[in-house]
Protein backbone atom coordinates (compact mmCIF):
# COMPACT_ATOMS: atom_id res chain seq x y z
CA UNK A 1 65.56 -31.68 11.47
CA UNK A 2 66.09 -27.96 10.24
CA UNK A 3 63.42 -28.52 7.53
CA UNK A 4 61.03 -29.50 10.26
CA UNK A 5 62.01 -26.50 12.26
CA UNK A 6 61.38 -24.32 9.12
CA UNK A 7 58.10 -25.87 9.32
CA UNK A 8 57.34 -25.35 12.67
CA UNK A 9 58.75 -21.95 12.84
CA UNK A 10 56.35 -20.97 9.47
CA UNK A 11 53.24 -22.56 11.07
CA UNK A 12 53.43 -20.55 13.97
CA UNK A 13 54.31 -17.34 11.67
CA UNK A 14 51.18 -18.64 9.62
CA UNK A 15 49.08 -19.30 12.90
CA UNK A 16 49.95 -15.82 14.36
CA UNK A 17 49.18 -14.26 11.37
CA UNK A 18 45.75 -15.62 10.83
CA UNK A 19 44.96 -14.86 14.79
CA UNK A 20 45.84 -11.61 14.00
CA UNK A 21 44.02 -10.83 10.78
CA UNK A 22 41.07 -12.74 12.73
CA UNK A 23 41.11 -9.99 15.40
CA UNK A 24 41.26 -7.13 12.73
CA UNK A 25 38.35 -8.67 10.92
CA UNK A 26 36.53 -9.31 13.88
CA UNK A 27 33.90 -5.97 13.99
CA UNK A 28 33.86 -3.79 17.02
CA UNK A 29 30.08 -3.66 17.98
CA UNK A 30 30.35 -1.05 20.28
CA UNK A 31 31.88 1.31 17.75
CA UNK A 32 28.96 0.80 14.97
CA UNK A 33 26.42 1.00 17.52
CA UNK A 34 28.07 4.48 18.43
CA UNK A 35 28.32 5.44 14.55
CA UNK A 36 25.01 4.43 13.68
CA UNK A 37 23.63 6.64 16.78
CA UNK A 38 26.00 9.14 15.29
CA UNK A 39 23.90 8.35 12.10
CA UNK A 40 20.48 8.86 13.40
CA UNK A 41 21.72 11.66 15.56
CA UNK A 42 22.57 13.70 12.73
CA UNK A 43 19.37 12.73 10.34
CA UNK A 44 17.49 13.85 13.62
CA UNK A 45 18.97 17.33 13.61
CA UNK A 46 18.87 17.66 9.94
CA UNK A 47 14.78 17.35 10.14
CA UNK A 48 14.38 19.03 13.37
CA UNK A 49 12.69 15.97 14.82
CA UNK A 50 12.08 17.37 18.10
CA UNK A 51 10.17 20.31 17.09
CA UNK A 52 8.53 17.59 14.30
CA UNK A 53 7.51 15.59 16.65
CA UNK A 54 5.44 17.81 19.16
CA UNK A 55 3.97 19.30 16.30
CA UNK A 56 2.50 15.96 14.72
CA UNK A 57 1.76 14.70 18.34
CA UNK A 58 -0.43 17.66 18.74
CA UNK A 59 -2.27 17.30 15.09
CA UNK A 60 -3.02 13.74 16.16
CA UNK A 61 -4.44 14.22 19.39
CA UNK A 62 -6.87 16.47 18.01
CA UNK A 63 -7.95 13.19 16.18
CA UNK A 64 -8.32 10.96 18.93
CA UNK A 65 -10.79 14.18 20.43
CA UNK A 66 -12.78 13.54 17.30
CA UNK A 67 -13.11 10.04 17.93
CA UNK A 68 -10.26 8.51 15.89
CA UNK A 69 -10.01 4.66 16.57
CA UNK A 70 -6.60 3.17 15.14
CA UNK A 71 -3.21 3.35 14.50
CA UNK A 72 -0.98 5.99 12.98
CA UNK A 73 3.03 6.30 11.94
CA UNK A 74 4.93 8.96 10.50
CA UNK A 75 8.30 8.60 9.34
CA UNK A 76 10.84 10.73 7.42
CA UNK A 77 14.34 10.23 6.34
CA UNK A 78 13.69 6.67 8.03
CA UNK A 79 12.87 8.02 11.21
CA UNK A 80 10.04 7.55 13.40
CA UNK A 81 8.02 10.30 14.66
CA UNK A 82 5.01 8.82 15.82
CA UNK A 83 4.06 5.22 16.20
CA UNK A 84 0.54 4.81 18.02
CA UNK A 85 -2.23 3.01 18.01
CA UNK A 86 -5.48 3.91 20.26
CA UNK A 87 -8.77 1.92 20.52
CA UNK A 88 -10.48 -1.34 19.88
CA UNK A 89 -9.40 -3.88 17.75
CA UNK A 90 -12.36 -5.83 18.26
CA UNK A 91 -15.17 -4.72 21.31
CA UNK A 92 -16.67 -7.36 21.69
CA UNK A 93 -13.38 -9.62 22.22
CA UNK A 94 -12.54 -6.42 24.60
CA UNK A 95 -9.16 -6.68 22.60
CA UNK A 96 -7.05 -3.89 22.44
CA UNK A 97 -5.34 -2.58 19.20
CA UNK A 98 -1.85 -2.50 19.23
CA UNK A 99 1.14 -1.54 16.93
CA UNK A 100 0.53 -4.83 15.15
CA UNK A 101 -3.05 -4.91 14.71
CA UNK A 102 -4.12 -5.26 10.54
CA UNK A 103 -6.47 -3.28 9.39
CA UNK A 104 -8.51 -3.75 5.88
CA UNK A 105 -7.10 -1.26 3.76
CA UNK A 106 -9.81 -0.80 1.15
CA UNK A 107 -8.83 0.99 -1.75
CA UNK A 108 -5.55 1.55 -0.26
CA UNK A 109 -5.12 -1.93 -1.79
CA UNK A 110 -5.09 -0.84 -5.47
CA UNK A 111 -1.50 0.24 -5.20
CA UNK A 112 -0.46 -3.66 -4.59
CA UNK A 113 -2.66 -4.12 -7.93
CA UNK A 114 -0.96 -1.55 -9.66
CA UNK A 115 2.38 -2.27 -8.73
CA UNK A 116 1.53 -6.17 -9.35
CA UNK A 117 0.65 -5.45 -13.04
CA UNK A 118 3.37 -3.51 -13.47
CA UNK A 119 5.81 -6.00 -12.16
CA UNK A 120 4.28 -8.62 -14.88
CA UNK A 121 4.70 -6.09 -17.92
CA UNK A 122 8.12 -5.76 -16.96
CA UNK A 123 9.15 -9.33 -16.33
CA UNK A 124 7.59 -9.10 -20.25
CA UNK A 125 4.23 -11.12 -18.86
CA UNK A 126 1.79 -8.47 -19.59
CA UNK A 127 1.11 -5.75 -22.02
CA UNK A 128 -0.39 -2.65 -21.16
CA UNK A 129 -1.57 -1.98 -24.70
CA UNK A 130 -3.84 -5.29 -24.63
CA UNK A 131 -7.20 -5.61 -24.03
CA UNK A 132 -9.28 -7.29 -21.48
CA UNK A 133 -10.86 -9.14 -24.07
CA UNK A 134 -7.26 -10.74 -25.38
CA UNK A 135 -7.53 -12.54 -21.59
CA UNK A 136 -11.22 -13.07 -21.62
CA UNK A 137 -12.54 -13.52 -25.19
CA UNK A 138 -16.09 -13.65 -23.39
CA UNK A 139 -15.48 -10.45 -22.09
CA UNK A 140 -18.40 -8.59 -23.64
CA UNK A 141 -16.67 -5.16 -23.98
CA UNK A 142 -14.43 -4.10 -26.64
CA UNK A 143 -11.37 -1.84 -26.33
CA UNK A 144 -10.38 -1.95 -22.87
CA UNK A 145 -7.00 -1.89 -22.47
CA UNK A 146 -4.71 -2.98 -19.20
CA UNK A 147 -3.68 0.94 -19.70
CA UNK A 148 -7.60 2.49 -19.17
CA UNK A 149 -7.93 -0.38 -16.15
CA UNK A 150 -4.75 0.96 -14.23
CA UNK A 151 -6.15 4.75 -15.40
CA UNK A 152 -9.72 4.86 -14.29
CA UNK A 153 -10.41 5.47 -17.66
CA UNK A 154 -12.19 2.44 -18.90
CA UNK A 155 -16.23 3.26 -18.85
CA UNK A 156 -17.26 -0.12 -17.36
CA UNK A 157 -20.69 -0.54 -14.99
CA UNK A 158 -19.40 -0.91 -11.66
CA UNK A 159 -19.69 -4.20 -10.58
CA UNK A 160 -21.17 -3.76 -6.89
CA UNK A 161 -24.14 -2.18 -8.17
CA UNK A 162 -24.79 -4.04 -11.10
CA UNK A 163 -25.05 -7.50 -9.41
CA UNK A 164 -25.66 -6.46 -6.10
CA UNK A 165 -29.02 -7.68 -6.43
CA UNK A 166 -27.90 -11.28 -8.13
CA UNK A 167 -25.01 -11.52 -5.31
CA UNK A 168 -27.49 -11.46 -2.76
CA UNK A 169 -30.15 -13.42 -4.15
CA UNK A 170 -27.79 -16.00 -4.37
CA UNK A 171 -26.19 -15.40 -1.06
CA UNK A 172 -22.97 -16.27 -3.39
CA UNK A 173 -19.53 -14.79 -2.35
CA UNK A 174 -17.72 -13.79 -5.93
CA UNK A 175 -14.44 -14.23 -6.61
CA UNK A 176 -12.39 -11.92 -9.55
CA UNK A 177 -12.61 -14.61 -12.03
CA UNK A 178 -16.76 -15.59 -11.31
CA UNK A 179 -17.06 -11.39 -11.71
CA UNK A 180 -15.59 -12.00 -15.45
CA UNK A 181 -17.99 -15.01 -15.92
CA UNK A 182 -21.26 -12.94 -14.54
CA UNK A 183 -20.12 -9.66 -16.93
CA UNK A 184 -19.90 -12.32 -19.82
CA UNK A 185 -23.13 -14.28 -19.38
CA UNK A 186 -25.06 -10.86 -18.04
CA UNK A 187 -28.23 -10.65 -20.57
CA UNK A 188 -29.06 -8.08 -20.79
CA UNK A 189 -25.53 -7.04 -21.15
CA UNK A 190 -24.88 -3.83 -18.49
CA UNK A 191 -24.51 -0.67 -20.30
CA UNK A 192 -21.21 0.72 -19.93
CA UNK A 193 -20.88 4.53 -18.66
CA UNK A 194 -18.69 5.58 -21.26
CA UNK A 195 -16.42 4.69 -24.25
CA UNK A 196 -12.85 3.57 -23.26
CA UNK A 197 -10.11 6.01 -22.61
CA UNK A 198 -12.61 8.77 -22.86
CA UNK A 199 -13.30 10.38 -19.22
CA UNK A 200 -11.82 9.31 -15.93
CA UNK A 201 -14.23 8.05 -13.82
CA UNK A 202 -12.88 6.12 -10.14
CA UNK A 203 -14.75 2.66 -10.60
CA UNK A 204 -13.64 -0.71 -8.46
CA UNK A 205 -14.53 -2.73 -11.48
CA UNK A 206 -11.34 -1.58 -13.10
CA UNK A 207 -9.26 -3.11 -9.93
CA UNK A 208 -11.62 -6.16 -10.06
CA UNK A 209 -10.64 -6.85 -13.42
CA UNK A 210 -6.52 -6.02 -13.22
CA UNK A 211 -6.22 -8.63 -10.00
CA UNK A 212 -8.63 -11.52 -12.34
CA UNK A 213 -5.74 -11.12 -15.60
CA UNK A 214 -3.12 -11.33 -12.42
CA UNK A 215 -4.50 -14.61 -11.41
CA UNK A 216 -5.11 -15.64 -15.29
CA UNK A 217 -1.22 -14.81 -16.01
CA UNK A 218 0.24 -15.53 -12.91
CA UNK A 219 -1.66 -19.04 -12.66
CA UNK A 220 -2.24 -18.24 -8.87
CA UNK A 221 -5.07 -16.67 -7.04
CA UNK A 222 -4.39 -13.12 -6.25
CA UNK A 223 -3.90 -13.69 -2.60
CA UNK A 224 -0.94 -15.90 -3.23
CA UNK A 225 0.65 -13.50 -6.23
CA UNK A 226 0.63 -10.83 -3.58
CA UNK A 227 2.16 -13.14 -0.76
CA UNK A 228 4.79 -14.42 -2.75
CA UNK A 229 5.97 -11.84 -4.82
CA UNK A 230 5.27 -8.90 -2.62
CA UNK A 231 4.60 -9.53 1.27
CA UNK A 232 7.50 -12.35 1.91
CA UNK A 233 9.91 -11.04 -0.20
CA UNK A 234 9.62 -7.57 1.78
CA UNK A 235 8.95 -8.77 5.11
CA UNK A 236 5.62 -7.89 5.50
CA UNK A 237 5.05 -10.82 7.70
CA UNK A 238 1.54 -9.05 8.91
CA UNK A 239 0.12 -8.64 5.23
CA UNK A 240 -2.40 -10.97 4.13
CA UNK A 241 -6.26 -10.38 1.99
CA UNK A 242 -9.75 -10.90 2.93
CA UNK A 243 -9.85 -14.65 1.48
CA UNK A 244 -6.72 -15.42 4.22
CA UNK A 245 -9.19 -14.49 7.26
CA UNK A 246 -10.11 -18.17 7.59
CA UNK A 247 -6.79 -19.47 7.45
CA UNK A 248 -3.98 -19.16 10.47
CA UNK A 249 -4.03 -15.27 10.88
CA UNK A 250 -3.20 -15.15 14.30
CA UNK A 251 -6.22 -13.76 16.10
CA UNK A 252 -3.99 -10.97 18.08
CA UNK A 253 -3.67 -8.65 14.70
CA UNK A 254 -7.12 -9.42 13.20
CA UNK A 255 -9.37 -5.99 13.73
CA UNK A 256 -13.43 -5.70 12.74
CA UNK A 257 -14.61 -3.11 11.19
CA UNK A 258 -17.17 -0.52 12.95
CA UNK A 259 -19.44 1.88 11.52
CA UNK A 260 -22.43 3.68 13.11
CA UNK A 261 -21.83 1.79 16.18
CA UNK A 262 -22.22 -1.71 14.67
CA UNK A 263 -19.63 -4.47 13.96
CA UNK A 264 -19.58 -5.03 9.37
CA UNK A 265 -19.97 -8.79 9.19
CA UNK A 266 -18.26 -10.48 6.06
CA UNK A 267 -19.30 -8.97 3.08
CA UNK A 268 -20.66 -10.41 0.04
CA UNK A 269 -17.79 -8.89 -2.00
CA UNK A 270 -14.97 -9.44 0.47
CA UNK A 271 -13.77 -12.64 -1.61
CA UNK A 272 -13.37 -9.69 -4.95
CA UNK A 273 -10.16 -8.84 -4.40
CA UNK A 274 -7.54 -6.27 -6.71
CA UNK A 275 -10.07 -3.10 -5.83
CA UNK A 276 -9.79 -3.39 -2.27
CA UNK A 277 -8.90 -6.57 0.41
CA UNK A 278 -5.65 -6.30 1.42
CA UNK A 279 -5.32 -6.11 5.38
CA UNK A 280 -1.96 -4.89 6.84
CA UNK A 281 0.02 -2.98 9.54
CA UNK A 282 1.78 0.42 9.54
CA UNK A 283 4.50 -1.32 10.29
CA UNK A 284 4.07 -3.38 6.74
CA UNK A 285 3.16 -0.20 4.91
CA UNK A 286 6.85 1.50 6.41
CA UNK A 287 8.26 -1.37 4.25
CA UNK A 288 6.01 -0.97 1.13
CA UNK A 289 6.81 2.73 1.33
CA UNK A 290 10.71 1.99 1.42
CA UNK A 291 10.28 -0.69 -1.50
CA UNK A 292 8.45 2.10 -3.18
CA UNK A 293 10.76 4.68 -2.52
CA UNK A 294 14.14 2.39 -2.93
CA UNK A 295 12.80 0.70 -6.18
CA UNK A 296 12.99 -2.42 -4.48
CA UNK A 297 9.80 -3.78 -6.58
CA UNK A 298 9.88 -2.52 -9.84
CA UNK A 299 11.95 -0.30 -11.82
CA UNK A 300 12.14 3.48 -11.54
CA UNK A 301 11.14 3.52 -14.91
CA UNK A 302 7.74 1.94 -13.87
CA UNK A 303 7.27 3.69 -10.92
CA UNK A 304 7.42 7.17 -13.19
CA UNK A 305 5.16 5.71 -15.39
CA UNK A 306 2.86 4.99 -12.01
CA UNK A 307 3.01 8.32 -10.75
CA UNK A 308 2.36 10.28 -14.07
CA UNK A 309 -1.06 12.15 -13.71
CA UNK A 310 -3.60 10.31 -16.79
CA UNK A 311 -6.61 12.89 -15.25
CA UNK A 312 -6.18 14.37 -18.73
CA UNK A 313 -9.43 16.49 -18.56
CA UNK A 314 -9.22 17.26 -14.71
CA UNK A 315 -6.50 20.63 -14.89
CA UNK A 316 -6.49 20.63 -11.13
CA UNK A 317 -4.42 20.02 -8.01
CA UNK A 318 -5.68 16.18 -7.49
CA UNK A 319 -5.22 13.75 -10.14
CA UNK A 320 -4.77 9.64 -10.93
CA UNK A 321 -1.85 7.72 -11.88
CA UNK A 322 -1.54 3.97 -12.34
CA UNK A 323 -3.11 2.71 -9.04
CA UNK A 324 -1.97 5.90 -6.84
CA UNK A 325 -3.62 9.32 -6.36
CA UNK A 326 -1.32 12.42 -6.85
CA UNK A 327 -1.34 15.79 -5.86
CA UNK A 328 -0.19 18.10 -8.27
CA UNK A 329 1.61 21.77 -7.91
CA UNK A 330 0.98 24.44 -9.84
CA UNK A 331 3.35 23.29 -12.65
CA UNK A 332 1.25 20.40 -12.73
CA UNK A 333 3.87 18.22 -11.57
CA UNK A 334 3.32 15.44 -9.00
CA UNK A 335 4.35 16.71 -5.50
CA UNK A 336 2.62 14.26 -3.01
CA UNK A 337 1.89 10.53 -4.24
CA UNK A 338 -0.93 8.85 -2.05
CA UNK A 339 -4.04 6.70 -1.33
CA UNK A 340 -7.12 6.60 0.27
CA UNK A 341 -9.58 3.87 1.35
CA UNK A 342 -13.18 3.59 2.68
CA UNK A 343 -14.72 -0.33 3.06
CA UNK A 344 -17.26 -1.26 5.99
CA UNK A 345 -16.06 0.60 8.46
CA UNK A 346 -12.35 0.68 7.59
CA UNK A 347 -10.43 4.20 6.36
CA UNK A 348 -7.31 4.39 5.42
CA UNK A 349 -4.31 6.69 4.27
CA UNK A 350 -1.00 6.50 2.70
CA UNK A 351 0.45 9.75 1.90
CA UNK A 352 4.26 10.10 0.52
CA UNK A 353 6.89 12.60 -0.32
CA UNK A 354 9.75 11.11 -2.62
CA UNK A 355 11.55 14.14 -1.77
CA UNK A 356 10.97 14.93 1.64
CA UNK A 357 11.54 11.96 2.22
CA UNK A 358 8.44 10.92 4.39
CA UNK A 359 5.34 8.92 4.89
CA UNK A 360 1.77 9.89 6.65
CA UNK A 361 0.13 5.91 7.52
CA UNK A 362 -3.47 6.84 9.56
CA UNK A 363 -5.43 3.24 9.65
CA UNK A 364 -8.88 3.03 11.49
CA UNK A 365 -11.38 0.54 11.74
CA UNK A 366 -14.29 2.64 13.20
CA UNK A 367 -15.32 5.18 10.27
CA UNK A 368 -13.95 8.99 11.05
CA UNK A 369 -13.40 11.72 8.64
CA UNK A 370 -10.90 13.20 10.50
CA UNK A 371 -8.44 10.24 8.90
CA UNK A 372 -7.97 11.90 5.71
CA UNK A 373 -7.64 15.52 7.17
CA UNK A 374 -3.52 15.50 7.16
CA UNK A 375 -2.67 18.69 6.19
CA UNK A 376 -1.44 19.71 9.64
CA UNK A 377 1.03 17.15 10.01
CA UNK A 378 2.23 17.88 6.18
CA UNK A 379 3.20 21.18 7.03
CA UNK A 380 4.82 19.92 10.09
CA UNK A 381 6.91 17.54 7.74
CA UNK A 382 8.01 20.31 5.85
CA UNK A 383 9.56 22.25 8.83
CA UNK A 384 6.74 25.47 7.80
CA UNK A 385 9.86 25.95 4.77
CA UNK A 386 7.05 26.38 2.36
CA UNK A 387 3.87 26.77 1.50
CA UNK A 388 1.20 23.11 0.72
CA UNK A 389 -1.04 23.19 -1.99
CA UNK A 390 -3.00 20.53 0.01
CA UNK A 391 -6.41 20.98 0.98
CA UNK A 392 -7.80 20.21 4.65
CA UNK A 393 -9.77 17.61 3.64
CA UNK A 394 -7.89 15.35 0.71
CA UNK A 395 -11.12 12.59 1.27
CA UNK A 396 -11.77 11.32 -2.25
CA UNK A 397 -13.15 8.14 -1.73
């Protein structure tokens, strides 16, 4: 009888104890809501955010006077200054654009090529020091490396000239790895501009080429690569490419593109994918910014080796990492890393400080110059603390 009371008298010790440790454990969701208000509070303060805001409110209403037609968000320290989007996301649907609309980023998309290769050289699936041709044996030029692809520095024809007239005559919609096949069997073989690793010169083929030796490695088209080892595992749940658009996009983000007053129809190089392609949100591009910026992708390591200038001959303020623009101070070290895009009506721009700790997204799907002219917010972003380097117009497309 005692030793049952014992064990009575313990279980209720034991039950009392466990209600109580229970109630400690349990979180108080009123007090972390008021700390992480606290939180924001304070980042708020530290950036001057009202002040910010006003300021960056102001630049961009002087682009929806010029006739800007999109969606814009600005961001430092994690928070949101402006998150807008004005104008059509498709006129003849009369459909609206909203926060969630994609837009084709055009050459915007070469940083998911970039950043794609470099994942593969680091999971030890790709060497930068190899050659196209070690990929393609057929490929019928010698000496380009992975390196001069992700540079600009590899002297290829550009494709959408060379075989715009053979595309058409066709009425054939390449793909990455029929563009390798069409260089290979071209006879006359198309001269190349230049020897490898000579002269930077901006060419799509380059981008053409690094998403093809994605799919070859990777043993998936690129459009998959990129939604399973980029989009899903960073949420970008509104991030898809050109060859998706027949597939279940839901119809409420799709946008067309507009340019002299006309709606682009599919293009005969929409399927080429690596140099452009990828549609998204500003929303998604918050998140690729953050992986970019938190290492969340690849290592820190790679991402220097991204944002070193390889512009060798070009001395100046504007130069060309692996996939991503940069714009150099006078030290020649990179201040601002970034990205433009023009394709059928789309323009784009993604413009980052790693130490400021913000992000410039402008995405429009009715051509205006007025997208790449930033400078105004910039300065905003720094508080007017110092002097920008940047130029009015960064358009480099």
């Amino acid at each position: 009888m005692l030793r049952l009371t014992y064990f009575l008298l313990a279980s209720v010790v034991l039950l009392c104890s466990c209600e109580q440790t229970k109630k400690v454990e349990e979180p108080d969701l009123e007090e972390i809501k008021r700390l992480e208000q606290a939180r924001i509070d304070s980042i708020k303060t530290a950036i001057h955010f009202e002040e910010k805001k006003v300021t960056v409110l102001n630049a961009i209403n002087k682009k929806l006077k010029a006739g800007f037609n999109g969606a814009v968000l600005v961001q430092q320290a994690g928070i949101t200054l402006l998150d807008t989007a004005v104008g059509m996301a498709r006129i003849k649907d009369n459909l609206p654009l909203t926060n969630n609309s994609a837009f084709q980023l055009a050459s915007l998309s070469k940083t998911f090529t970039a950043i794609s290769i470099l994942k593969l050289v680091e999971q030890g699936k790709l060497n930068l020091n190899l050659t196209v041709k070690d990929y393609y044996p057929e490929f019928p030029y010698d000496g380009v490396t992975i390196r001069s692809l992700l540079s600009h520095r590899s002297g290829l024809p550009y494709y959408e000239y060379t075989f715009d007239q053979k595309a058409r005559q066709e009425k054939s919609y390449p793909n990455n790895q029929e563009l390798i096949e069409w260089f290979a069997q071209a006879n006359p073989r198309p001269k190349p501009y230049n020897l490898p690793d000579h002269y930077f010169s901006y060419n799509n083929t380059n981008f053409a080429i690094l998403a093809a030796i994605v799919e070859k490695v990777s043993k998936q088209d690129f459009n998959h690569f990129l939604r399973d080892e980029i989009f899903q595992p960073l949420g970008m749940s509104s991030s898809f490419t050109a060859r998706d658009l027949n597939d279940s996009i839901p119809n409420a983000i799709r946008t067309y593109g507009y340019q002299n007053g006309r709606e682009i129809p599919f293009d005969i190089y929409d399927n080429v994918l690596g140099d452009k392609g990828v549609f998204s949100t500003t929303a998604d591009l918050s998140k690729w910014y953050q992986a970019l910026s938190q290492e969340k992708v690849v290592s820190k390591e790679m991402l220097r080796e991204a944002y070193t200038p390889r512009s060798f001959e070009y001395p100046g303020l504007r130069n060309y990492g692996y996939g991503f623009r940069l714009w150099l101070n006078e030290k020649q070290q990179t201040d601002y890393v970034y990205h433009t895009g023009w394709w059928k009506g789309y323009n784009t721009i993604m413009f980052f400080d790693l130490r400021e700790d913000f992000v410039i997204i402008l995405l429009s799907n009715k051509y205006n110059r007025s997208v790449y002219h930033i400078k105004e917010v910039i300065d905003a972003l720094h508080g007017g603390k110092r002097e920008t380097s940047v130029e009015e117009n960064i358009l480099d497309e």
